[in-house]
C-alpha atoms as a PDB file:
ATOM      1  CA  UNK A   1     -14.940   4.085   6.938  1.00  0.00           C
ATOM      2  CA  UNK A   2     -11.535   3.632   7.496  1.00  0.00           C
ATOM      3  CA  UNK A   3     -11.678   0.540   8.546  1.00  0.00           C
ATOM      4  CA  UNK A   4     -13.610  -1.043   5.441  1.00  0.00           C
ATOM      5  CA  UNK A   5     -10.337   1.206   3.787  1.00  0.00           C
ATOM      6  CA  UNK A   6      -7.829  -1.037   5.003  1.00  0.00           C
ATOM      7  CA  UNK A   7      -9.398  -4.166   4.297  1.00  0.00           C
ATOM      8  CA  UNK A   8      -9.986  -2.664   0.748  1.00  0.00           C
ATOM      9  CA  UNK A   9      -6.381  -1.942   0.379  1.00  0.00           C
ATOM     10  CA  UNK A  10      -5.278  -5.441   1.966  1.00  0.00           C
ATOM     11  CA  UNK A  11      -7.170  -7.129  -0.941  1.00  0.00           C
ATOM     12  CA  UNK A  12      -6.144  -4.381  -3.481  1.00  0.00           C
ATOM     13  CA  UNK A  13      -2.470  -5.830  -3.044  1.00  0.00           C
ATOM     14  CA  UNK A  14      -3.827  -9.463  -3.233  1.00  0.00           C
ATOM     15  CA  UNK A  15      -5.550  -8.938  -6.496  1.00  0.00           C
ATOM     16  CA  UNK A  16      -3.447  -6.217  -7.860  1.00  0.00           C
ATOM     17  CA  UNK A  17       0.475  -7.111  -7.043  1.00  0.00           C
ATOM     18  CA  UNK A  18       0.529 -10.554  -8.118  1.00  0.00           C
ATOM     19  CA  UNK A  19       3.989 -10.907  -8.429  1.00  0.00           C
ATOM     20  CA  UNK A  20       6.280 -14.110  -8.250  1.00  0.00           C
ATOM     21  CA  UNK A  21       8.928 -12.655  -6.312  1.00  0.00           C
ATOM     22  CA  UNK A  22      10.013 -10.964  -2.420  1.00  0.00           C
ATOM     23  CA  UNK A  23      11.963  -7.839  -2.847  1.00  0.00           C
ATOM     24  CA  UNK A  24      14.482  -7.616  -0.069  1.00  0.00           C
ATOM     25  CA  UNK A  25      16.171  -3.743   0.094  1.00  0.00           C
ATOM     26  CA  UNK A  26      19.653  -3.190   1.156  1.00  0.00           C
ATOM     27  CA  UNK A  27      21.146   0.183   1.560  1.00  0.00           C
ATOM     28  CA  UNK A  28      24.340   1.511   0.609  1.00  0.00           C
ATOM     29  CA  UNK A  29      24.754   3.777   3.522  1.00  0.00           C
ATOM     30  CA  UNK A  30      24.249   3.056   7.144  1.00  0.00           C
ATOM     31  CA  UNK A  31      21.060   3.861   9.170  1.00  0.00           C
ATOM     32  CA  UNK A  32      23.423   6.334  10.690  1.00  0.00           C
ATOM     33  CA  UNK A  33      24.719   8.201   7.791  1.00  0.00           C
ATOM     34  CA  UNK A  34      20.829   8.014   6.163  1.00  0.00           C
ATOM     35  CA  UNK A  35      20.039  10.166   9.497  1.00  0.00           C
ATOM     36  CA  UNK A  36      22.693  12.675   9.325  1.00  0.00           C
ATOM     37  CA  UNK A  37      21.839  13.715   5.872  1.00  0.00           C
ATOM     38  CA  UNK A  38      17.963  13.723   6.575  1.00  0.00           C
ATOM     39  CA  UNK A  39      18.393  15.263  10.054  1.00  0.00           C
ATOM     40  CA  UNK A  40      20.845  18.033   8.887  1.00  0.00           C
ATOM     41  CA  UNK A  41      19.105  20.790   6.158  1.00  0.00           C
ATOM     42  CA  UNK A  42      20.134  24.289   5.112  1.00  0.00           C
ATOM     43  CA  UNK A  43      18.409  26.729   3.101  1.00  0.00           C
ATOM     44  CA  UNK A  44      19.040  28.873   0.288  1.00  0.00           C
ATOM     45  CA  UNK A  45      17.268  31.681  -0.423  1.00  0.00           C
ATOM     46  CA  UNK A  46      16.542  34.889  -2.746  1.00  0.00           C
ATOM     47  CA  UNK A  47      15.036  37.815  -2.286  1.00  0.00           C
ATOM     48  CA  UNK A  48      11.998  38.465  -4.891  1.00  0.00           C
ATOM     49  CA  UNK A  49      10.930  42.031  -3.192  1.00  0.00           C
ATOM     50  CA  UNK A  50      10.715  44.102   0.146  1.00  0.00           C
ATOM     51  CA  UNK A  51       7.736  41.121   1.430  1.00  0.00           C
ATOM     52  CA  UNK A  52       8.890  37.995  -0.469  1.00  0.00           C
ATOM     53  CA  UNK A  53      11.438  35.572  -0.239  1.00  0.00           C
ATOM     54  CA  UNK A  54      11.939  32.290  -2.269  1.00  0.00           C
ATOM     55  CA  UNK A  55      13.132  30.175  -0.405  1.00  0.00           C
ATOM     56  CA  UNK A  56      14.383  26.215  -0.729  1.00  0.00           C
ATOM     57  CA  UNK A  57      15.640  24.008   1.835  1.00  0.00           C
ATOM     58  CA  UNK A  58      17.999  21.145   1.151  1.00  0.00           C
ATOM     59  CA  UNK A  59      19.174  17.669   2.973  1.00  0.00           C
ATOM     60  CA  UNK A  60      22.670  17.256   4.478  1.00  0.00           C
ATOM     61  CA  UNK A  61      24.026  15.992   0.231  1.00  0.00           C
ATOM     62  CA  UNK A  62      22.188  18.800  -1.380  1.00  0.00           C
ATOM     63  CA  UNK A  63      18.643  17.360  -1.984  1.00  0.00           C
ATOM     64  CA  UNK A  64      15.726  19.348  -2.559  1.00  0.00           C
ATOM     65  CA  UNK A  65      13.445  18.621   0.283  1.00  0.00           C
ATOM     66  CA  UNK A  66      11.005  21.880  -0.362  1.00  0.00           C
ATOM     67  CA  UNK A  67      10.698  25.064  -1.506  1.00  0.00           C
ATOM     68  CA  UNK A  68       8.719  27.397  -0.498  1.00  0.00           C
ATOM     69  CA  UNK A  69       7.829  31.828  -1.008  1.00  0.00           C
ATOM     70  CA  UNK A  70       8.031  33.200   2.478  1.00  0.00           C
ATOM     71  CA  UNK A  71       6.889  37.036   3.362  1.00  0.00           C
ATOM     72  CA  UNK A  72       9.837  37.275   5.756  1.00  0.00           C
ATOM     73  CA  UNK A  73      13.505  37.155   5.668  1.00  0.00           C
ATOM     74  CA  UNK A  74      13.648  34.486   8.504  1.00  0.00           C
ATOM     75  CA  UNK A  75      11.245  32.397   6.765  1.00  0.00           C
ATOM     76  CA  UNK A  76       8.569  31.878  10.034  1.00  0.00           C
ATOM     77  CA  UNK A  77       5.206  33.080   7.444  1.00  0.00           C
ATOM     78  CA  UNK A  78       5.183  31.276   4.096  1.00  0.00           C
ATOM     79  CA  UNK A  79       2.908  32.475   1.500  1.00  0.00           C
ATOM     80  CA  UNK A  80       2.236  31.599  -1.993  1.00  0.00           C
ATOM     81  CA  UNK A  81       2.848  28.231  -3.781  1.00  0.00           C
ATOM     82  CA  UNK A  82       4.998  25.169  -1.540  1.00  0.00           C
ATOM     83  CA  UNK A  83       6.321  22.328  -2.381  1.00  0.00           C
ATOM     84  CA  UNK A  84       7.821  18.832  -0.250  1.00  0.00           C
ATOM     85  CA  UNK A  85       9.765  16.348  -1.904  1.00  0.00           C
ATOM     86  CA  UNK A  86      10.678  12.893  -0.816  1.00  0.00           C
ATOM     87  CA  UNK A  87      13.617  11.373  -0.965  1.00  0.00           C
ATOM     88  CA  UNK A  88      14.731   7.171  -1.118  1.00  0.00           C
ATOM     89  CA  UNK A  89      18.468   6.583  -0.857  1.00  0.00           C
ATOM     90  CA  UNK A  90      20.388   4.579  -3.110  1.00  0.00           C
ATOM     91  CA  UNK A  91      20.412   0.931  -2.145  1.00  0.00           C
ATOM     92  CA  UNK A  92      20.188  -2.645  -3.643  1.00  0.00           C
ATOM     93  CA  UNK A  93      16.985  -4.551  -4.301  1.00  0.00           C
ATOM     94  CA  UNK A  94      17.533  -8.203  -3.773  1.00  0.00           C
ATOM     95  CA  UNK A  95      14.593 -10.096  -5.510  1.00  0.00           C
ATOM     96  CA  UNK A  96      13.530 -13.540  -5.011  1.00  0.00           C
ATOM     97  CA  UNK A  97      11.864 -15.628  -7.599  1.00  0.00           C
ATOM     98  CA  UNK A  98       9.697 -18.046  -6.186  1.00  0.00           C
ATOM     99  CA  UNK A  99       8.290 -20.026  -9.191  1.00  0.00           C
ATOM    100  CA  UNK A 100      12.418 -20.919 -10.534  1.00  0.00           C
ATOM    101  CA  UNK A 101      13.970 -20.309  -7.250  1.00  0.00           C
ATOM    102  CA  UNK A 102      16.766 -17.361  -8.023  1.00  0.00           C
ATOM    103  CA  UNK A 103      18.080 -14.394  -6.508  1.00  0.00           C
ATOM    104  CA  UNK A 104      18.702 -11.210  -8.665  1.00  0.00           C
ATOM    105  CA  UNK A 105      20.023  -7.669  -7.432  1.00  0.00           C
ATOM    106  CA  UNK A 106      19.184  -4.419  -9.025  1.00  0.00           C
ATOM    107  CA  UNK A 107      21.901  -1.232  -8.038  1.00  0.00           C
ATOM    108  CA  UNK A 108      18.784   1.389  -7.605  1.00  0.00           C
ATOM    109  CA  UNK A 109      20.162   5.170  -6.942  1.00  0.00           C
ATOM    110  CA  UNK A 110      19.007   7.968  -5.175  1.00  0.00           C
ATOM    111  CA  UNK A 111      15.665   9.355  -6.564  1.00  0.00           C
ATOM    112  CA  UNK A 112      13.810  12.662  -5.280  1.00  0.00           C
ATOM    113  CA  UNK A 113      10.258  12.853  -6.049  1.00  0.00           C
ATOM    114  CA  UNK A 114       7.365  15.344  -5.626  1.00  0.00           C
ATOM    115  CA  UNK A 115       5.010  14.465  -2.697  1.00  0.00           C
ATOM    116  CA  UNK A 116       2.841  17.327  -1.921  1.00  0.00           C
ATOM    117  CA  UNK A 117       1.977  20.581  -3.865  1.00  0.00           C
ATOM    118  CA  UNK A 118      -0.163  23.442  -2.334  1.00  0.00           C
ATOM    119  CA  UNK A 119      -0.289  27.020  -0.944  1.00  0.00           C
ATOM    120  CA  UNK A 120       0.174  29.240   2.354  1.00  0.00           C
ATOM    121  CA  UNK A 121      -1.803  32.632   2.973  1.00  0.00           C
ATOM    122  CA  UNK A 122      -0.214  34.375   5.648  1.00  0.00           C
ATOM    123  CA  UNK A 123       1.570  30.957   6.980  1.00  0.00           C
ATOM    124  CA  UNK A 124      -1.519  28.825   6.688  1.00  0.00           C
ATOM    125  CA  UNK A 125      -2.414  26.463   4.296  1.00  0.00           C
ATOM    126  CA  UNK A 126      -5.189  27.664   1.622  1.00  0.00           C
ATOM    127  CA  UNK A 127      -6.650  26.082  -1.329  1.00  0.00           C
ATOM    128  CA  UNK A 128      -6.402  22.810  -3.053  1.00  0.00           C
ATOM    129  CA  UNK A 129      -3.557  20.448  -2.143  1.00  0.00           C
ATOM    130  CA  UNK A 130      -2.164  17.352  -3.885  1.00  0.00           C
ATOM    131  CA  UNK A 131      -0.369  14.334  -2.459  1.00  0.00           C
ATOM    132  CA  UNK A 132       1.782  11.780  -4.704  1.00  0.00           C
ATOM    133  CA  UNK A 133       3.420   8.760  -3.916  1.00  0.00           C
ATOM    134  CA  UNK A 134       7.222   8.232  -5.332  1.00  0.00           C
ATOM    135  CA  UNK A 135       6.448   6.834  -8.475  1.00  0.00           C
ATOM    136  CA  UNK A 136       4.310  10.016  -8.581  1.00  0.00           C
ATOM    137  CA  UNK A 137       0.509   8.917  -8.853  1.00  0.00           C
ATOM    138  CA  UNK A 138      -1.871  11.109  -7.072  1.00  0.00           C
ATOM    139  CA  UNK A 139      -3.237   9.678  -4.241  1.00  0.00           C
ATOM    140  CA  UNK A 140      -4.794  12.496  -2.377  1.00  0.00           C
ATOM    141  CA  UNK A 141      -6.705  15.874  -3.191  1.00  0.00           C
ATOM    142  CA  UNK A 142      -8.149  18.597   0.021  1.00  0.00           C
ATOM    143  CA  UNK A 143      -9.044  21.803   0.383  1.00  0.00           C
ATOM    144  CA  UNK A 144      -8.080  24.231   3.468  1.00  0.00           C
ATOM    145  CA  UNK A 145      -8.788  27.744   4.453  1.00  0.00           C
ATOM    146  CA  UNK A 146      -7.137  29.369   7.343  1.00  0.00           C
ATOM    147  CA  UNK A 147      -5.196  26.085   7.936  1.00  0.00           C
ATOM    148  CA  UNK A 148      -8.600  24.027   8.170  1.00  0.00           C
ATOM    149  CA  UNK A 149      -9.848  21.275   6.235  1.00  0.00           C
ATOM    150  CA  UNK A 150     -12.732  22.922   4.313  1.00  0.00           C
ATOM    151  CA  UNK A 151     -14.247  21.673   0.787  1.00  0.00           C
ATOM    152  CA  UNK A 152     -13.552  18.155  -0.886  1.00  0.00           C
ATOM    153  CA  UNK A 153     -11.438  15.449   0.572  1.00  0.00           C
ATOM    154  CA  UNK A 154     -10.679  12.729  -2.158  1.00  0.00           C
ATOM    155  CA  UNK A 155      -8.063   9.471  -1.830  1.00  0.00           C
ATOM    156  CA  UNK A 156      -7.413   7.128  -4.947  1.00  0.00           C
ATOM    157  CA  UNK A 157      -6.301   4.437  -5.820  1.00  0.00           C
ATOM    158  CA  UNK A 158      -2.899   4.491  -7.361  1.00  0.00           C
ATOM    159  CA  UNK A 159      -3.118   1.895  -9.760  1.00  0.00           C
ATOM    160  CA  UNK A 160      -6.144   2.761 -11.528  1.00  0.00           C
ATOM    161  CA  UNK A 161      -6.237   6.857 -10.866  1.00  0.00           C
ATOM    162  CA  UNK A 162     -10.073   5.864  -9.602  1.00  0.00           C
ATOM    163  CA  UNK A 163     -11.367   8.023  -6.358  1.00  0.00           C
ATOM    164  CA  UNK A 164     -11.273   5.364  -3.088  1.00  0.00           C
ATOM    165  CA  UNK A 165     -13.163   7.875  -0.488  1.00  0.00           C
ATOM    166  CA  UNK A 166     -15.337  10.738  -1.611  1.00  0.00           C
ATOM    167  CA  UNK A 167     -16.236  13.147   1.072  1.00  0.00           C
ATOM    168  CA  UNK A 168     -16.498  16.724   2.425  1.00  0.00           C
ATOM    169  CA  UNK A 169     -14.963  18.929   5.425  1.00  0.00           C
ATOM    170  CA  UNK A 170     -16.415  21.682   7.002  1.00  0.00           C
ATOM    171  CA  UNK A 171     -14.113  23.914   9.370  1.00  0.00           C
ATOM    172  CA  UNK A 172     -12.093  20.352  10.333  1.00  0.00           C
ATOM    173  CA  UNK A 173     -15.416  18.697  10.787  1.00  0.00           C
ATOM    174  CA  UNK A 174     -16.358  15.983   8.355  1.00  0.00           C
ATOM    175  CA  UNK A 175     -19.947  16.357   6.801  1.00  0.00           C
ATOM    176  CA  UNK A 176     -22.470  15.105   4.403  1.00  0.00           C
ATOM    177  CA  UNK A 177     -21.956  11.738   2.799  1.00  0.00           C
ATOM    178  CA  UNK A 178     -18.649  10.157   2.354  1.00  0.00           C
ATOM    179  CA  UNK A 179     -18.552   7.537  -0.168  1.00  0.00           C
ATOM    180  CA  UNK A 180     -16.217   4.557  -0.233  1.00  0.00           C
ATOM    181  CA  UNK A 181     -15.860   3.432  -4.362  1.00  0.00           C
ATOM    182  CA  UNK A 182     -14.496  -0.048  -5.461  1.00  0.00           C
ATOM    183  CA  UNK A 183     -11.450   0.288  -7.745  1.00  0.00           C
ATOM    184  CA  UNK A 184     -14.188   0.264 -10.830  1.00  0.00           C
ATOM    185  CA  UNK A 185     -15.630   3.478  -9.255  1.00  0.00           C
ATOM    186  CA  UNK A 186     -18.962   1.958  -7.713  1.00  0.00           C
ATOM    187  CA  UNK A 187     -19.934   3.145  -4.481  1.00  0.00           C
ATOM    188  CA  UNK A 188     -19.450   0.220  -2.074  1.00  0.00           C
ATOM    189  CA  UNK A 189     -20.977   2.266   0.992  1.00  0.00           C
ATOM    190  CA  UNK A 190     -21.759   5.755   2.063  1.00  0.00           C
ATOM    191  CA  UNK A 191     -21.016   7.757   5.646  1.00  0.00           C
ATOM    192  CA  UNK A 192     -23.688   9.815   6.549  1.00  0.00           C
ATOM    193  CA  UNK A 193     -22.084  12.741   8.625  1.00  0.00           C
ATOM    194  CA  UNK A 194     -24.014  15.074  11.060  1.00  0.00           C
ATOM    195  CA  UNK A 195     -21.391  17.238  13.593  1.00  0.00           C
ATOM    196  CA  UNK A 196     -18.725  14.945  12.908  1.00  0.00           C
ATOM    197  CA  UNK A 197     -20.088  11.702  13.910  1.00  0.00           C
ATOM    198  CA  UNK A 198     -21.737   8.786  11.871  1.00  0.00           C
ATOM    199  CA  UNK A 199     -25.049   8.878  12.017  1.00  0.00           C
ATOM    200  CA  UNK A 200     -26.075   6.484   9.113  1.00  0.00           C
ATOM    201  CA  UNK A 201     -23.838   3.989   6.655  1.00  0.00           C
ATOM    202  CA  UNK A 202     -25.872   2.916   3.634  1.00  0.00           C
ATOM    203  CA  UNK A 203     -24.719  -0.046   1.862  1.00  0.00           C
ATOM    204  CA  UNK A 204     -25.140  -0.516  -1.473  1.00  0.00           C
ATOM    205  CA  UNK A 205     -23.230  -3.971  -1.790  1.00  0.00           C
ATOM    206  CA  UNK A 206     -26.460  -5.480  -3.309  1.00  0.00           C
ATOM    207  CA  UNK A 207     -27.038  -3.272  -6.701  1.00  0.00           C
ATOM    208  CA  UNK A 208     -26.273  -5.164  -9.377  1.00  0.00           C
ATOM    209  CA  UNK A 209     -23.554  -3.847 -10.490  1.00  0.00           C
ATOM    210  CA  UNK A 210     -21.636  -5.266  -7.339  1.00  0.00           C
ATOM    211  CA  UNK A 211     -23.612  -8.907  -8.010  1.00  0.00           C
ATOM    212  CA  UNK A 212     -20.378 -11.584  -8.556  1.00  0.00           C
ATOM    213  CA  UNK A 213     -21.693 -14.932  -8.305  1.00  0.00           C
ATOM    214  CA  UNK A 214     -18.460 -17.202  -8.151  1.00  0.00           C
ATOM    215  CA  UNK A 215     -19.012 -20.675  -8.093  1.00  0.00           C
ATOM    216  CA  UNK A 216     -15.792 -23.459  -7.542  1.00  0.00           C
ATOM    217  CA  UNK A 217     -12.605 -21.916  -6.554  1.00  0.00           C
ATOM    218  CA  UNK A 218     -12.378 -24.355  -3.716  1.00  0.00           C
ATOM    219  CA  UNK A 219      -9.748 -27.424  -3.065  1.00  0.00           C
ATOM    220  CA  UNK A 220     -11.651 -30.997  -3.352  1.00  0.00           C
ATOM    221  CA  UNK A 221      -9.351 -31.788  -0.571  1.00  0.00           C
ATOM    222  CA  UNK A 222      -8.355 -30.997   3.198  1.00  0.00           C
ATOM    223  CA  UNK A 223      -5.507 -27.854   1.721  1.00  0.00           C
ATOM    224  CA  UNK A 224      -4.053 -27.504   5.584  1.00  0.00           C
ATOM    225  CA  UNK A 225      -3.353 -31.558   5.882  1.00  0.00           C
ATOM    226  CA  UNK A 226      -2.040 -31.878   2.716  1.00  0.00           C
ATOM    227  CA  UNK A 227       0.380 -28.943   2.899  1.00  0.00           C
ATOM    228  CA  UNK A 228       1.326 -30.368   6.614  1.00  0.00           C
ATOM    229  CA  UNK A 229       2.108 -33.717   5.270  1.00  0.00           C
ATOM    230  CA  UNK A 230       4.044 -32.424   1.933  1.00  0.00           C
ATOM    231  CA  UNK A 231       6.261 -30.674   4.550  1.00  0.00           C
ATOM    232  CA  UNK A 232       6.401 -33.456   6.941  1.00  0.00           C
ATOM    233  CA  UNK A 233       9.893 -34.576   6.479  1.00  0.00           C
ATOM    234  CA  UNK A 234      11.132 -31.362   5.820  1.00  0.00           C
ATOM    235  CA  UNK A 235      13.462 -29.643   8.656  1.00  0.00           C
ATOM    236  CA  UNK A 236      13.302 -25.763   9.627  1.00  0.00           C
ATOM    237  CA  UNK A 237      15.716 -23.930  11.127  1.00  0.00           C
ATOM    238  CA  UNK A 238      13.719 -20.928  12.703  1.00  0.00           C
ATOM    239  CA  UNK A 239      11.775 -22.389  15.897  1.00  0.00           C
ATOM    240  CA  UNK A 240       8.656 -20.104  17.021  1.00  0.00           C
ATOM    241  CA  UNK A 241       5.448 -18.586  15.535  1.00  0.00           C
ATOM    242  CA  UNK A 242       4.691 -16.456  12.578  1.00  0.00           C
ATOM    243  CA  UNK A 243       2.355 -15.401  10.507  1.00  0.00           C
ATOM    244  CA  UNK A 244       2.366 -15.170   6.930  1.00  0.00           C
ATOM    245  CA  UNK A 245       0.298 -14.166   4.073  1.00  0.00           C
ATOM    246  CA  UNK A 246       0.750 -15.637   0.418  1.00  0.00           C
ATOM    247  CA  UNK A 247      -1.445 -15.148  -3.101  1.00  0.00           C
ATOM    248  CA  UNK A 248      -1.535 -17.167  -5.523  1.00  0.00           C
ATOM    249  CA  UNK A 249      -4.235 -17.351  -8.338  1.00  0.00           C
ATOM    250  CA  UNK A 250      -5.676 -20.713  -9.530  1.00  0.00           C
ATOM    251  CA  UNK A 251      -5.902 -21.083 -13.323  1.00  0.00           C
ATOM    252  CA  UNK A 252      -8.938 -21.681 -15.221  1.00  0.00           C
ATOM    253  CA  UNK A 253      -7.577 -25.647 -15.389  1.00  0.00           C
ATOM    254  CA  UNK A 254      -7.645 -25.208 -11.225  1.00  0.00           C
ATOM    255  CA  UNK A 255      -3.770 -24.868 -10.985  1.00  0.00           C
ATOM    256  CA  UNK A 256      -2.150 -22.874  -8.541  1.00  0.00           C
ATOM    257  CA  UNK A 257      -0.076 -20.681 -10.074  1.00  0.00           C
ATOM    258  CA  UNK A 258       1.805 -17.090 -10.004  1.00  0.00           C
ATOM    259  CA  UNK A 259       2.684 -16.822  -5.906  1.00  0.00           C
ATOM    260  CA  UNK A 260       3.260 -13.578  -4.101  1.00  0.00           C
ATOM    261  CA  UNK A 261       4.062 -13.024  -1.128  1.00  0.00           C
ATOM    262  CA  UNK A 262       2.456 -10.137   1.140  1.00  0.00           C
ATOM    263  CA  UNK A 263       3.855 -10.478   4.561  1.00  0.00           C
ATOM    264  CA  UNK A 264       6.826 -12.792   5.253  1.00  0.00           C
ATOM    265  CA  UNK A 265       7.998 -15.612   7.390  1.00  0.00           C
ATOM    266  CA  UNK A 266      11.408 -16.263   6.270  1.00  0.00           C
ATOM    267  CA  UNK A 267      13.029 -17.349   2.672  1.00  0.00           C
ATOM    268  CA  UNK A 268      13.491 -21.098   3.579  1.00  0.00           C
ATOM    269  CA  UNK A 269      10.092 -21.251   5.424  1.00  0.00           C
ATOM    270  CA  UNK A 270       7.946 -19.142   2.539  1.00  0.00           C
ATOM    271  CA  UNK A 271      10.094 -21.135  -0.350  1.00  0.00           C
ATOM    272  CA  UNK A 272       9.072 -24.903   1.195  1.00  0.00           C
ATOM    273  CA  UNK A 273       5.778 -23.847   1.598  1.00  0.00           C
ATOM    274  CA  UNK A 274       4.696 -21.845  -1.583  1.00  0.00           C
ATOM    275  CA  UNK A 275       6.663 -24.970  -3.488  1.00  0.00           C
ATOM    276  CA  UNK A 276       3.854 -27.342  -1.684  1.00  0.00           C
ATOM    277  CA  UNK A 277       1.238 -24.949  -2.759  1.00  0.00           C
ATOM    278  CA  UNK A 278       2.242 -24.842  -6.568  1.00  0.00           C
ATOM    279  CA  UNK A 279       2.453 -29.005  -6.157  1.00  0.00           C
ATOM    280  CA  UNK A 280      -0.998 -29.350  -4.825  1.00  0.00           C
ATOM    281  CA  UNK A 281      -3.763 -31.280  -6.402  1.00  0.00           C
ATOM    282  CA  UNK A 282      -5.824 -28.836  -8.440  1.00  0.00           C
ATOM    283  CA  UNK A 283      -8.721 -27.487  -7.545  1.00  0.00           C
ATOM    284  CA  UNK A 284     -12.367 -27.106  -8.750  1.00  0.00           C
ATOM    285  CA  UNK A 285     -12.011 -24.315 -11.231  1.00  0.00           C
ATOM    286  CA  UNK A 286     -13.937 -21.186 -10.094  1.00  0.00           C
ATOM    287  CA  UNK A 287     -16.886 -19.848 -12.209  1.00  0.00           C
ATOM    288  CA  UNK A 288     -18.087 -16.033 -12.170  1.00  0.00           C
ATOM    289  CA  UNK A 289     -22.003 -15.458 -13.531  1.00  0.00           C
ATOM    290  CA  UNK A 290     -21.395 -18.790 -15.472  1.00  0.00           C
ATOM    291  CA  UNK A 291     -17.676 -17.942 -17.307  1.00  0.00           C
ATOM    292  CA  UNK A 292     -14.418 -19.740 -16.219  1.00  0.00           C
ATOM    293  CA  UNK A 293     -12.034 -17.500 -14.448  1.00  0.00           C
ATOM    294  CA  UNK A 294      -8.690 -17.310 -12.949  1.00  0.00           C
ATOM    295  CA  UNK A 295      -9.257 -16.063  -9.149  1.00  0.00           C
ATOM    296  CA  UNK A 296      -6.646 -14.556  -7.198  1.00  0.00           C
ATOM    297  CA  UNK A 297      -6.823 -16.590  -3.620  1.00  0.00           C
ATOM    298  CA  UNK A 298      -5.205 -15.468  -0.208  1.00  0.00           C
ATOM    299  CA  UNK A 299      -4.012 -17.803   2.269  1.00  0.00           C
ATOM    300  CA  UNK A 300      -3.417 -16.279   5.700  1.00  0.00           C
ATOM    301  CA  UNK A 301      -1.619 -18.941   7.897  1.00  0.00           C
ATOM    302  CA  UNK A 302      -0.338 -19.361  11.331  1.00  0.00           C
ATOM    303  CA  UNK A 303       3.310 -21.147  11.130  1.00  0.00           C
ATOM    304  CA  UNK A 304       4.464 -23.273  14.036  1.00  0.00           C
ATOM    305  CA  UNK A 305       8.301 -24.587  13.935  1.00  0.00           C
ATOM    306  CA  UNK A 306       8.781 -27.007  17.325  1.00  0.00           C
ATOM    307  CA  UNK A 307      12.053 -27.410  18.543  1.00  0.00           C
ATOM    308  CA  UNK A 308      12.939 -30.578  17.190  1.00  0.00           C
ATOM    309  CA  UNK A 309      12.019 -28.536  13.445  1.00  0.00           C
ATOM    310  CA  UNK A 310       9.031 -29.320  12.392  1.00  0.00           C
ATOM    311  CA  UNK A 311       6.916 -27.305  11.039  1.00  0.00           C
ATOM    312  CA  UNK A 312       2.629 -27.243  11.779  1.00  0.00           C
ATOM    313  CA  UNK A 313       0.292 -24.960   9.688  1.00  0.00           C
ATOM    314  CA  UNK A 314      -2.650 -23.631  11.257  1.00  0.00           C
ATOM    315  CA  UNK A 315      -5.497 -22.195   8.418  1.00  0.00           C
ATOM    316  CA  UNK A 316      -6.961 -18.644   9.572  1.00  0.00           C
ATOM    317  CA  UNK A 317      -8.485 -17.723   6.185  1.00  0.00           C
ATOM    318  CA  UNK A 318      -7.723 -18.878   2.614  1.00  0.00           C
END
């Protein structure tokens, strides 16, 4: 299951965060003076009665990081609602457009955000919890008793607020079926669970509402030679191996268009080669059940640079 996750999330970015730029982050304060605020908290707290104490605790520059009711003056049993906050420093964020080749930097400040809501009964965790990510979309739902995992476990997808996983725990154990959804809400597969283990994944990959016939979508061409040659001449400053991962969509005309990039080689290196990419021939226009569509294509390479600065692509997937 959670490997079929992953892979679900790796395309999720390629289909979802088309962007046309590389966001490069640049803090304000040093990785030493981020640690001494996060590494040095104090509390405050008041006393609601004889067995209860709210308490909250705070960073090093007087940030909520969670707050808590506690039965006990030194705060060792919490018990009742608690929440954890997160916390991103301020720092610059240095995009890169790709498509009309220009820098532009954004002053972002400190933010604290909520990342997880639930409650303690005698110091252990009880009940439904939540989990959010900054921008504060729910991306996880479970249910403890006595500290356990015990009821509904439930991950979604940020973008869409759509359930990802669908399963059930038992005293920390997983059981039943856990269901993996498609960000439409179809169930892709399903986990059959007997004392923790896998005994049985159903597919259900070939209903029909998963049936996408795409036709096309494919260079008429030899893509690796073409971008090897394009780049031929060019001379790269940054000898070794790497390996990169781009998106770009092709158009309903077959045009590359709208890059992103997903995992990095370096500016000079991604720049030459996405600008080789948007220069290429087009290609045959991809079809889906018979209708034209634009279709959001990965390429996954393997960058050589040689000593003498060349530069050698090697496809792995595209």
């Amino acid at each position: 299951m959670i490997k079929y996750f992953l892979l679900l999330l790796l395309f999720s970015v390629v289909s979802v965060n088309s962007t046309f730029s590389q966001i490069r982050r640049i803090y304000i304060q040093s990785q030493k003076e981020r640690d001494s605020i996060r590494n040095h908290t104090h509390f405050k707290k008041t006393k609601l009665s004889d067995s209860a104490w709210f308490a909250s605790e705070y960073y090093a520059n007087d940030t909520l990081k969670n707050s808590a009711i506690y039965k006990d003056e030194d705060l060792q049993i919490p018990d009742g609602k608690f929440k954890l906050y997160g916390y991103t420093e301020s720092h610059k964020d240095i995009t890169y457009d790709y498509v009309i080749h220009k820098s532009d930097t954004i002053m972002v400040p400190a933010k604290k955000y909520l990342t997880t809501v639930g409650f303690f009964k005698n110091g252990k965790r009880t009940g439904l919890w939540h989990t959010y990510q900054a921008s504060g979309e729910l991306t996880l739902t479970e249910v403890f008793k006595d500290n356990k995992l015990d009821g509904p476990y439930q991950t979604y997808n940020a973008e869409t607020g759509k359930v990802l996983i669908s399963g059930n725990y038992s005293d920390n154990i997983p059981v039943g079926n856990w269901d993996m959804l498609s960000f439409n809400g179809g169930v892709m597969t399903t986990d059959v669970y007997e004392k923790g283990k896998v005994v049985k994944t159903i597919s259900h990959m070939s209903e029909k509402k998963f049936e996408q016939k795409i036709t096309g979508g494919k260079p008429k061409y030899d893509m690796i030679s073409y971008l090897n040659h394009k780049l031929a001449n060019t001379k790269f400053d940054t000898p070794g191996v790497k390996m990169v991962l781009y998106s770009v969509i092709e158009d309903k005309e077959g045009k590359l268009t709208k890059p992103s990039v997903i995992k990095a080689g370096d500016l000079a290196t991604d720049t030459a080669i996405i600008d080789a990419m948007l220069e290429a021939p087009n290609w045959q226009p991809a079809y889906k059940n018979g209708q034209l569509i634009d279709l959001s294509i990965p390429f996954n390479f393997e960058i050589t640079i040689s000593e003498n600065k060349h530069l050698q692509i090697v496809n792995k997937s595209f």
